[in-house]
C-alpha atoms as a PDB file:
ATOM      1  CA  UNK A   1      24.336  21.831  17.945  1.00  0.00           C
ATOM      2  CA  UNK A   2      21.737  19.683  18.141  1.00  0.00           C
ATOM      3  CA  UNK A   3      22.535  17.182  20.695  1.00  0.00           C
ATOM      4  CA  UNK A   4      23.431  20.361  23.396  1.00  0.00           C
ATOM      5  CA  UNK A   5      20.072  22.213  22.211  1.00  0.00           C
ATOM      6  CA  UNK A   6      17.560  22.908  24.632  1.00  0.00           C
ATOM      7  CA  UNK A   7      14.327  20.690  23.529  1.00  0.00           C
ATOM      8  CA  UNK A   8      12.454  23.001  26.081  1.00  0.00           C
ATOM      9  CA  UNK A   9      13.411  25.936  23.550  1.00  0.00           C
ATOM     10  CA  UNK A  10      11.179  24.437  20.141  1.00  0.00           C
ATOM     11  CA  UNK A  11       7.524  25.151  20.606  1.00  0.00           C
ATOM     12  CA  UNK A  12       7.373  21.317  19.061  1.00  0.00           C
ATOM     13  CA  UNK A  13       9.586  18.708  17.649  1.00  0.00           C
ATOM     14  CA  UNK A  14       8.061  16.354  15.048  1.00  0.00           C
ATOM     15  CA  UNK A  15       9.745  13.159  13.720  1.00  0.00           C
ATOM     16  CA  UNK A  16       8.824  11.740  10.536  1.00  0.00           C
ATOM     17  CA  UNK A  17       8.946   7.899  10.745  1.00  0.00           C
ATOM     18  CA  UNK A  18       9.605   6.021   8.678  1.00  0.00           C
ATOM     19  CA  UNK A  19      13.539   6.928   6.239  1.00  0.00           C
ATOM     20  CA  UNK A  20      13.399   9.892   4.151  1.00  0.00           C
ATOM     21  CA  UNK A  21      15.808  10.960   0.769  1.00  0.00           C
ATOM     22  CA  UNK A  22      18.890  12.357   2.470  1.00  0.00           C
ATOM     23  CA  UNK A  23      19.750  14.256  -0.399  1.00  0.00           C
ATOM     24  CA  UNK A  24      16.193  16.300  -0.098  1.00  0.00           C
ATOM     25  CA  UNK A  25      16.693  20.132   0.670  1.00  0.00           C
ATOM     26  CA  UNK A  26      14.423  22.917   2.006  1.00  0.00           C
ATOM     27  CA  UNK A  27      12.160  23.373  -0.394  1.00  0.00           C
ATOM     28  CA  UNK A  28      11.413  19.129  -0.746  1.00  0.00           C
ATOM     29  CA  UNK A  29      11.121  18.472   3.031  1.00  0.00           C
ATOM     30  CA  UNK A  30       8.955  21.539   3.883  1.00  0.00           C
ATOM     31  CA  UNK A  31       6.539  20.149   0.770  1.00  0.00           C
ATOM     32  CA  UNK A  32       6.619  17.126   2.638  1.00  0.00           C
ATOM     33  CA  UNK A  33       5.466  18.146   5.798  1.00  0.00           C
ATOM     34  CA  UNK A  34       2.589  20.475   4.207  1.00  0.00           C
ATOM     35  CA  UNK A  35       1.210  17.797   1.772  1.00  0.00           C
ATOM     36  CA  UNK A  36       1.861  14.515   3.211  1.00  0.00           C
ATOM     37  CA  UNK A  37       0.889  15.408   6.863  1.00  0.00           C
ATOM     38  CA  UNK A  38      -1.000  18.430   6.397  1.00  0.00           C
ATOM     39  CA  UNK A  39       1.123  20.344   9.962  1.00  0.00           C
ATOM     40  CA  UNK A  40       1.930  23.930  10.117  1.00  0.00           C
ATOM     41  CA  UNK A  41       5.288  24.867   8.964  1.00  0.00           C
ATOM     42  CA  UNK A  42       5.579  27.964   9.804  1.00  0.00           C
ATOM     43  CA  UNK A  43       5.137  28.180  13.338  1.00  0.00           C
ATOM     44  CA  UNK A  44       8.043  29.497  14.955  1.00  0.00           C
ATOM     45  CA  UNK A  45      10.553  27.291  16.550  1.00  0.00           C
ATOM     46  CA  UNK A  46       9.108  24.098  15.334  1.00  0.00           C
ATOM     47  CA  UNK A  47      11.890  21.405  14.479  1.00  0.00           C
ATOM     48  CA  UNK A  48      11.400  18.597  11.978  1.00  0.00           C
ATOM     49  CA  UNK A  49      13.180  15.525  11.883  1.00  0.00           C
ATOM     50  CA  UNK A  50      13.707  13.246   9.061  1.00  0.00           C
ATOM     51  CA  UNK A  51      16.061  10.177   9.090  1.00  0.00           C
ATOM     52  CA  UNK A  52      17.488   7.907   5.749  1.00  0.00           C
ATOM     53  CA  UNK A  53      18.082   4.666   5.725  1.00  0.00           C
ATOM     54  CA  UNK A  54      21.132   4.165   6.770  1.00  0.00           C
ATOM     55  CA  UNK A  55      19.886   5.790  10.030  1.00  0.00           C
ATOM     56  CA  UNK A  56      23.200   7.882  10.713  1.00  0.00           C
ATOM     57  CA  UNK A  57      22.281  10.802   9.232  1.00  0.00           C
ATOM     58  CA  UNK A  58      19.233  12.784  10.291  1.00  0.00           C
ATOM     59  CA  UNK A  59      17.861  16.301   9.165  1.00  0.00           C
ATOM     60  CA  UNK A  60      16.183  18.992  10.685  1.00  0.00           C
ATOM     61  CA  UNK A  61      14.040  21.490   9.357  1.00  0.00           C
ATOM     62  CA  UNK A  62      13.465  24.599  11.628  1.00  0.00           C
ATOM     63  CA  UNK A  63      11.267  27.596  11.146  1.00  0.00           C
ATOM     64  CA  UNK A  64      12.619  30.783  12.811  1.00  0.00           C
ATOM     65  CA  UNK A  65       9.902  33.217  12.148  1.00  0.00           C
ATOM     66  CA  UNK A  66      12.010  34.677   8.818  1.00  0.00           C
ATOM     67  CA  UNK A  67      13.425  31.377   7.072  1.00  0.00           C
ATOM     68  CA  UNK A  68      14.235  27.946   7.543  1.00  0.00           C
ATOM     69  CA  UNK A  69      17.456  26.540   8.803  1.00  0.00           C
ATOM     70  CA  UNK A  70      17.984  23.247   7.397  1.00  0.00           C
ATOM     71  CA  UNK A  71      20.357  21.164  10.268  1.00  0.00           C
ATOM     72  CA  UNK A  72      22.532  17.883   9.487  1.00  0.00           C
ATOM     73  CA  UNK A  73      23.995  15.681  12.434  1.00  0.00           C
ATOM     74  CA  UNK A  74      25.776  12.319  11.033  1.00  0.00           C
ATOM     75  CA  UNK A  75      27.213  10.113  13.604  1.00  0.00           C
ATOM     76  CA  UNK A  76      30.678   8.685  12.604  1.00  0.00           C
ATOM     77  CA  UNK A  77      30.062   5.427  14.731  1.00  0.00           C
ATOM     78  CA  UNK A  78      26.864   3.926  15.483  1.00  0.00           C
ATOM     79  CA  UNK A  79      23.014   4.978  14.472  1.00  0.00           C
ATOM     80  CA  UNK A  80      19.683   6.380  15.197  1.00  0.00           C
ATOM     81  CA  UNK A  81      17.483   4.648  16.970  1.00  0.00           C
ATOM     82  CA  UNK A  82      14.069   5.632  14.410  1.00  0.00           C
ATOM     83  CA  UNK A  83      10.976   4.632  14.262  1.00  0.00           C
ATOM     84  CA  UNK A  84      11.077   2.958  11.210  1.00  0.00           C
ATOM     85  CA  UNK A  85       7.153   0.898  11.451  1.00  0.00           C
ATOM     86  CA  UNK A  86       4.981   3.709  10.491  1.00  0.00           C
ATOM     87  CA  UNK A  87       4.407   6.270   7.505  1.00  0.00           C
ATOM     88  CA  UNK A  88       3.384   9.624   9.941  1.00  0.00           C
ATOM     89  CA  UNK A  89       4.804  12.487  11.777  1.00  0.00           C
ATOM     90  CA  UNK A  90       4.470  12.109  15.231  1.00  0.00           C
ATOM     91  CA  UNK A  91       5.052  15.258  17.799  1.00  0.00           C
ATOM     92  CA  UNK A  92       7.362  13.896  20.703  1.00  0.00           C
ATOM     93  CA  UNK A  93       8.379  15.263  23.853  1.00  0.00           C
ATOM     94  CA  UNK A  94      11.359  17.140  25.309  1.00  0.00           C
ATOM     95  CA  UNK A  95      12.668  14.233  26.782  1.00  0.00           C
ATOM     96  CA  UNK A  96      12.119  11.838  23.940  1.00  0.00           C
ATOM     97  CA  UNK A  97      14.259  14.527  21.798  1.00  0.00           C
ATOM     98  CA  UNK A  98      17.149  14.472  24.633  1.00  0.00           C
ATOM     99  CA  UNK A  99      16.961  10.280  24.165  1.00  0.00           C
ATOM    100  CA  UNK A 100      17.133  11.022  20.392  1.00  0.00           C
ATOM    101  CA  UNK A 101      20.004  13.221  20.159  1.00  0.00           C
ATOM    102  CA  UNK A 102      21.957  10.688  23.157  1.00  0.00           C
ATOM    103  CA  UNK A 103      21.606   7.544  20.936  1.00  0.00           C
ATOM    104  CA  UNK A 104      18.608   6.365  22.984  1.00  0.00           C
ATOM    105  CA  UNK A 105      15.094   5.225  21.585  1.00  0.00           C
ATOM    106  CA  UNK A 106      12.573   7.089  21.487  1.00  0.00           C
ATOM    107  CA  UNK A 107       9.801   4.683  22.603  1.00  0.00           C
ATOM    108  CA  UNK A 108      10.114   2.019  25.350  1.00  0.00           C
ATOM    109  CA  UNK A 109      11.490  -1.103  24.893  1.00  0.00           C
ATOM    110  CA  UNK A 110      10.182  -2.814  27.933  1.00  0.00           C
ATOM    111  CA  UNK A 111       6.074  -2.971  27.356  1.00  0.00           C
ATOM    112  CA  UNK A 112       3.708  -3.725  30.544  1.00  0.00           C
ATOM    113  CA  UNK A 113       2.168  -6.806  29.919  1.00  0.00           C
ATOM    114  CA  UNK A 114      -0.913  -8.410  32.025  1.00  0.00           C
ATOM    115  CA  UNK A 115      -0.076 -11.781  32.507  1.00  0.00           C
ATOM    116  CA  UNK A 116      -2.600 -14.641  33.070  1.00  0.00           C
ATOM    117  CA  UNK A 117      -1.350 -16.366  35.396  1.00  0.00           C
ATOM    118  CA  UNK A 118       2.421 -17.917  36.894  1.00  0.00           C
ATOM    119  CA  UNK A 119       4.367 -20.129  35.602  1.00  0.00           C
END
């Protein structure tokens, strides 16, 4: 479901860096989200990812407008490519979610760089 879902169709889609408890429900990951980084829950259509360790399992957390639906994708072969360096939620775009959800990362690898001068 969530690889052929629309990312144009969430109003936002938050990942939460860093590896979360896989065996966290509902209740645990939407206390997450409103203590740890103080974001609005409950505004329709937003998606929330969390990852584990293992980074081949990843959760969403989705607000409807009348309950949560709590989403699971595992990958059989493979990984998520997560953003393991940092301890925040971070809202990312429609096409970062359609990199996401192909097996892609999420943030370049290839950096600009101002060289000083030529070899």
């Amino acid at each position: 479901m969530l690889r052929n879902a629309d990312p144009r169709s969430f109003s936002a889609v938050y990942v939460v860096c860093g590896s979360t408890d896989m065996r966290l429900g509902i209740d645990s990951l939407a206390a997450i989200i409103q203590t740890r980084y103080k974001l609005p829950i409950f505004k329709p259509e937003s998606l929330f990812l969390f990852c584990g360790r293992r980074a081949n399992k990843i959760k969403g957390l989705l607000w409807e407008g009348d309950g949560f639906l709590l989403l699971t994708k595992r990958v059989e072969t493979g990984h998520f490519t997560w953003p393991r360096n940092s301890h925040k939620a971070r809202q990312i775009s429609s096409q970062q979610f359609d990199w996401l959800m192909k097996g892609f990362a999420i943030d370049p690898v290839i950096r600009i760089s101002q060289p000083e001068k030529t070899a």
